[in-house]
N, C-alpha and C. Protein backbone atom coordinates (compact mmCIF):
# COMPACT_ATOMS: atom_id res chain seq x y z
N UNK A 1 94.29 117.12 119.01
CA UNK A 1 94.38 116.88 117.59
C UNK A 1 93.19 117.55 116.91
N UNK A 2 93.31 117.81 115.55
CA UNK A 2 92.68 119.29 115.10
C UNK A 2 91.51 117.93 114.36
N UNK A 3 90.38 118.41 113.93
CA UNK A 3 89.32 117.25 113.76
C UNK A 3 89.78 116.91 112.15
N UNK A 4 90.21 117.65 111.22
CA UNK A 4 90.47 117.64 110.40
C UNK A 4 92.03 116.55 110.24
N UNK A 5 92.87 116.68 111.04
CA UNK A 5 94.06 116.02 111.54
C UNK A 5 93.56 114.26 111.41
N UNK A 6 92.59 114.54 112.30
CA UNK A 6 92.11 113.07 112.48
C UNK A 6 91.28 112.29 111.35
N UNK A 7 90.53 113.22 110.99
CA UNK A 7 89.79 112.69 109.49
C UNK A 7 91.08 112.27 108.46
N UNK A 8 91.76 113.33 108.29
CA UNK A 8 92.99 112.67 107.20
C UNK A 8 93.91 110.81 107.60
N UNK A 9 93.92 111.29 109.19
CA UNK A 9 94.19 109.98 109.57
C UNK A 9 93.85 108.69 109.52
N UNK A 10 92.07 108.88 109.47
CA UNK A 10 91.44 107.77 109.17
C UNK A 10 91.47 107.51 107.74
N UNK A 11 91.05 108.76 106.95
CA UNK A 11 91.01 108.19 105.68
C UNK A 11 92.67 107.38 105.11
N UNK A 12 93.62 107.79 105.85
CA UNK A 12 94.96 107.40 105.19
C UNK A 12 94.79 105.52 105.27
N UNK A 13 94.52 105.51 107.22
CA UNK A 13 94.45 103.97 107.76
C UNK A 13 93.60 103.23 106.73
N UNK A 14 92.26 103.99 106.49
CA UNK A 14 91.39 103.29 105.54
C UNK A 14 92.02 102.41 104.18
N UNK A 15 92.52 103.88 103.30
CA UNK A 15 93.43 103.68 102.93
C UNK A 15 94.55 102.18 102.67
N UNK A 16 95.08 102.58 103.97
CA UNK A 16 96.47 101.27 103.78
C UNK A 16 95.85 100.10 104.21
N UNK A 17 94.60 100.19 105.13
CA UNK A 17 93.95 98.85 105.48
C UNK A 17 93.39 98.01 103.81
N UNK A 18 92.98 99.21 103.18
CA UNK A 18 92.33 98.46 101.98
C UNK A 18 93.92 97.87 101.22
N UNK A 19 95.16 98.71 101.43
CA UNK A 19 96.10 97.69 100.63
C UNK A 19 96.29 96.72 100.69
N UNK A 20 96.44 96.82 102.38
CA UNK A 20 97.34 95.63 103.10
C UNK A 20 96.03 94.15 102.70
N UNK A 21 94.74 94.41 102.50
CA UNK A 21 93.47 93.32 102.18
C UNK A 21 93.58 92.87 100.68
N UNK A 22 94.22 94.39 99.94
CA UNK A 22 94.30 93.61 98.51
C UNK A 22 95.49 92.63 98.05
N UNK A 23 96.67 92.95 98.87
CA UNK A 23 97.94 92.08 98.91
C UNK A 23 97.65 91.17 99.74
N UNK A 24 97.01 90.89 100.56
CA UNK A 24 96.98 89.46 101.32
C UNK A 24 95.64 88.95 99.98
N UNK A 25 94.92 89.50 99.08
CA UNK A 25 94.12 88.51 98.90
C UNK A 25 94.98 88.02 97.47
N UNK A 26 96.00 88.60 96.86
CA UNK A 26 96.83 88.74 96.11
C UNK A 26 97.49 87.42 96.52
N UNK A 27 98.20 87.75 97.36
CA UNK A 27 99.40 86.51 97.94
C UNK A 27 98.23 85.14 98.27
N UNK A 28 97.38 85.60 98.31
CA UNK A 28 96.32 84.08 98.44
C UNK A 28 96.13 83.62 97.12
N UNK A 29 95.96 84.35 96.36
CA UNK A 29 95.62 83.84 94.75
C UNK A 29 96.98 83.42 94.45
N UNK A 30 97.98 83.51 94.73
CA UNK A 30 99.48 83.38 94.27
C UNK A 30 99.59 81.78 95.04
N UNK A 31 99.39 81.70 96.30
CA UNK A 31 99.38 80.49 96.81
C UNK A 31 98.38 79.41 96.01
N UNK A 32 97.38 79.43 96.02
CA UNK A 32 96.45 79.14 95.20
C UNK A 32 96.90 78.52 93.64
N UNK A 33 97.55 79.94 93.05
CA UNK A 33 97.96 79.45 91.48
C UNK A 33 99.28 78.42 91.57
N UNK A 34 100.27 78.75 92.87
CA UNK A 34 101.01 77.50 92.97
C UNK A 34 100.86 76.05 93.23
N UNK A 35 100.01 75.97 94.15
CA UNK A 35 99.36 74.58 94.55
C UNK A 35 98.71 74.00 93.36
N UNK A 36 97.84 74.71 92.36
CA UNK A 36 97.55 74.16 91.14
C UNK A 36 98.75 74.20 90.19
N UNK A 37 99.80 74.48 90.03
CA UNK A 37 100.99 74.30 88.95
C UNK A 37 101.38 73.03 89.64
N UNK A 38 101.57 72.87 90.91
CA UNK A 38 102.20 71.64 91.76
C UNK A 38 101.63 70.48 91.44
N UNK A 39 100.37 70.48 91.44
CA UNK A 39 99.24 69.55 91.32
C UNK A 39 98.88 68.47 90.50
N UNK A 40 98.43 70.20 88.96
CA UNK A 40 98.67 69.03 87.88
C UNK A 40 99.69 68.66 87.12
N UNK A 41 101.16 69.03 87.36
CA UNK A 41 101.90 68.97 86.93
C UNK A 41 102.07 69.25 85.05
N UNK A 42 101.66 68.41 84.33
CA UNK A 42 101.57 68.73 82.53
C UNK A 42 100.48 69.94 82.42
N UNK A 43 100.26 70.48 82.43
CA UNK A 43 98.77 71.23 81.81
C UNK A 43 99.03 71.77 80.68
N UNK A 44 98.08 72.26 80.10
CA UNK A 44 97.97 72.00 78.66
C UNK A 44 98.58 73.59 78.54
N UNK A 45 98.66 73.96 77.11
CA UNK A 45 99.13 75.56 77.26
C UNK A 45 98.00 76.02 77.29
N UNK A 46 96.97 75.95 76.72
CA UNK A 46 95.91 77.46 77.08
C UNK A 46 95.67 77.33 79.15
N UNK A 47 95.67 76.56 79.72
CA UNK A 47 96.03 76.56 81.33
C UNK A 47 97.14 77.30 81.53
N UNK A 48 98.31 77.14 81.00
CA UNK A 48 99.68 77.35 81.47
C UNK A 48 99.64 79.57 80.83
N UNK A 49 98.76 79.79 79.81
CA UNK A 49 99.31 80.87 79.45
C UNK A 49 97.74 81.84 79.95
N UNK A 50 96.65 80.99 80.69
CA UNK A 50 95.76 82.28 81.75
C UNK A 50 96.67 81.84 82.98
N UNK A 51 97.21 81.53 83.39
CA UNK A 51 98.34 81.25 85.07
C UNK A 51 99.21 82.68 84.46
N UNK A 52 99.64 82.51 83.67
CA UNK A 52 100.82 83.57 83.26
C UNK A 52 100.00 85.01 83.31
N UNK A 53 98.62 84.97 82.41
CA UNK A 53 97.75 85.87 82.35
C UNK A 53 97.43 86.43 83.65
N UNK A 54 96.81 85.68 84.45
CA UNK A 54 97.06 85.97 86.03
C UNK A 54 98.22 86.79 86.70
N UNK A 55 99.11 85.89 86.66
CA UNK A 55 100.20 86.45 87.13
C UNK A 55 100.33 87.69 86.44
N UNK A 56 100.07 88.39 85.39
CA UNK A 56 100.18 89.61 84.80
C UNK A 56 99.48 90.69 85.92
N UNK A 57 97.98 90.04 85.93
CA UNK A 57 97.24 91.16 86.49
C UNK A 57 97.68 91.29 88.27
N UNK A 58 98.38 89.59 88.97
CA UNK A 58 98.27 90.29 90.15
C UNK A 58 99.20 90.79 90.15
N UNK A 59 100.03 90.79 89.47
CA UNK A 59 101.53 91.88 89.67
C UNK A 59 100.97 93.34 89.78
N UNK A 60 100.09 93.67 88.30
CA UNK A 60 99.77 95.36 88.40
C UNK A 60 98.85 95.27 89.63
N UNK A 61 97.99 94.67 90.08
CA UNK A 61 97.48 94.77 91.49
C UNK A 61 98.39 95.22 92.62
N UNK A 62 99.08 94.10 92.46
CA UNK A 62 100.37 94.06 93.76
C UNK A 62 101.44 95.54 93.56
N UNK A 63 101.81 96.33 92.68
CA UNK A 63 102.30 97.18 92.11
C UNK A 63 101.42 98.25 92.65
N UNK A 64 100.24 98.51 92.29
CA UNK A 64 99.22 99.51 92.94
C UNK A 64 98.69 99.51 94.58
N UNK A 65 99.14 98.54 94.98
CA UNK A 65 99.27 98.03 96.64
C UNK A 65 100.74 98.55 96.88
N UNK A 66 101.43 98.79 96.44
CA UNK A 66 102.32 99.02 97.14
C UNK A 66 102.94 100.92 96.92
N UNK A 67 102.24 101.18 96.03
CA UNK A 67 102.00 102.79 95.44
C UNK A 67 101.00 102.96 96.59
N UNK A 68 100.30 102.25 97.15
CA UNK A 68 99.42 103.04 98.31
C UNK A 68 99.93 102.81 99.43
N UNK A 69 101.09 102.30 99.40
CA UNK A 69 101.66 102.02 100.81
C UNK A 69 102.33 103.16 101.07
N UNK A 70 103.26 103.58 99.80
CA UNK A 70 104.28 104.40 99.98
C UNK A 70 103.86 105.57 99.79
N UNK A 71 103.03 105.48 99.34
CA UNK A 71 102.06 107.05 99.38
C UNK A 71 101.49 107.41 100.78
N UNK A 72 100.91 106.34 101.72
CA UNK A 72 100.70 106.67 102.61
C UNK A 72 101.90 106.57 103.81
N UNK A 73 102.86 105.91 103.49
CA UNK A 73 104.15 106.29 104.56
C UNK A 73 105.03 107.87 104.25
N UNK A 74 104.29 108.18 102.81
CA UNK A 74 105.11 109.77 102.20
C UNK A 74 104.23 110.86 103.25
N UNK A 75 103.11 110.88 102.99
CA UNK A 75 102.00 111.35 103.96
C UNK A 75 102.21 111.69 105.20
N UNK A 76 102.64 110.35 106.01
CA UNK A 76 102.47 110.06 107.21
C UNK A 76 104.41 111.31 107.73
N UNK A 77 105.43 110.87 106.96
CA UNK A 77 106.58 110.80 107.30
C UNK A 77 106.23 113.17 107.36
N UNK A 78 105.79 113.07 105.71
CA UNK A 78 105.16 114.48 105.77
C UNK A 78 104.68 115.44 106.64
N UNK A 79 103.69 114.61 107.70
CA UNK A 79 103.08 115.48 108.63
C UNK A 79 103.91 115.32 109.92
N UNK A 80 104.94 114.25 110.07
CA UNK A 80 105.60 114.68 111.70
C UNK A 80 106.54 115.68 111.95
């Protein structure tokens, strides 16, 4: 394997390792924001509309996790 071959390789793994860390910490905050909707059941609206606010941003998170997934399976599928 050409050294250059392998550098692209790591940087790709790097890469999808950092996705696959931002969607698990994603799906943790998601678990998280459910157990508190469960919890307190009434909450007031300014609670109820940063949960929603949340949920805004981890979506574009989760959305940009998954643009680096498929970017790096386009990559990967690219070079065999």
């Amino acid at each position: 394997m050409k050294p250059t071959d392998q550098h692209q390789r790591q940087a790709a793994s790097q890469c999808f390792q950092q996705s696959l860390n931002q969607l698990e910490d994603i799906l943790q905050e998601n678990m998280t924001g459910s157990e508190i909707k469960t919890t307190t059941g009434n909450a007031n609206k300014a609670n109820s509309s940063n949960i929603k606010n949340q949920e805004i941003i981890d979506l574009a998170a989760l959305e940009d996790a998954v643009a680096d997934i498929e970017k790096f399976l386009q990559q990967k599928h690219s070079k065999s």
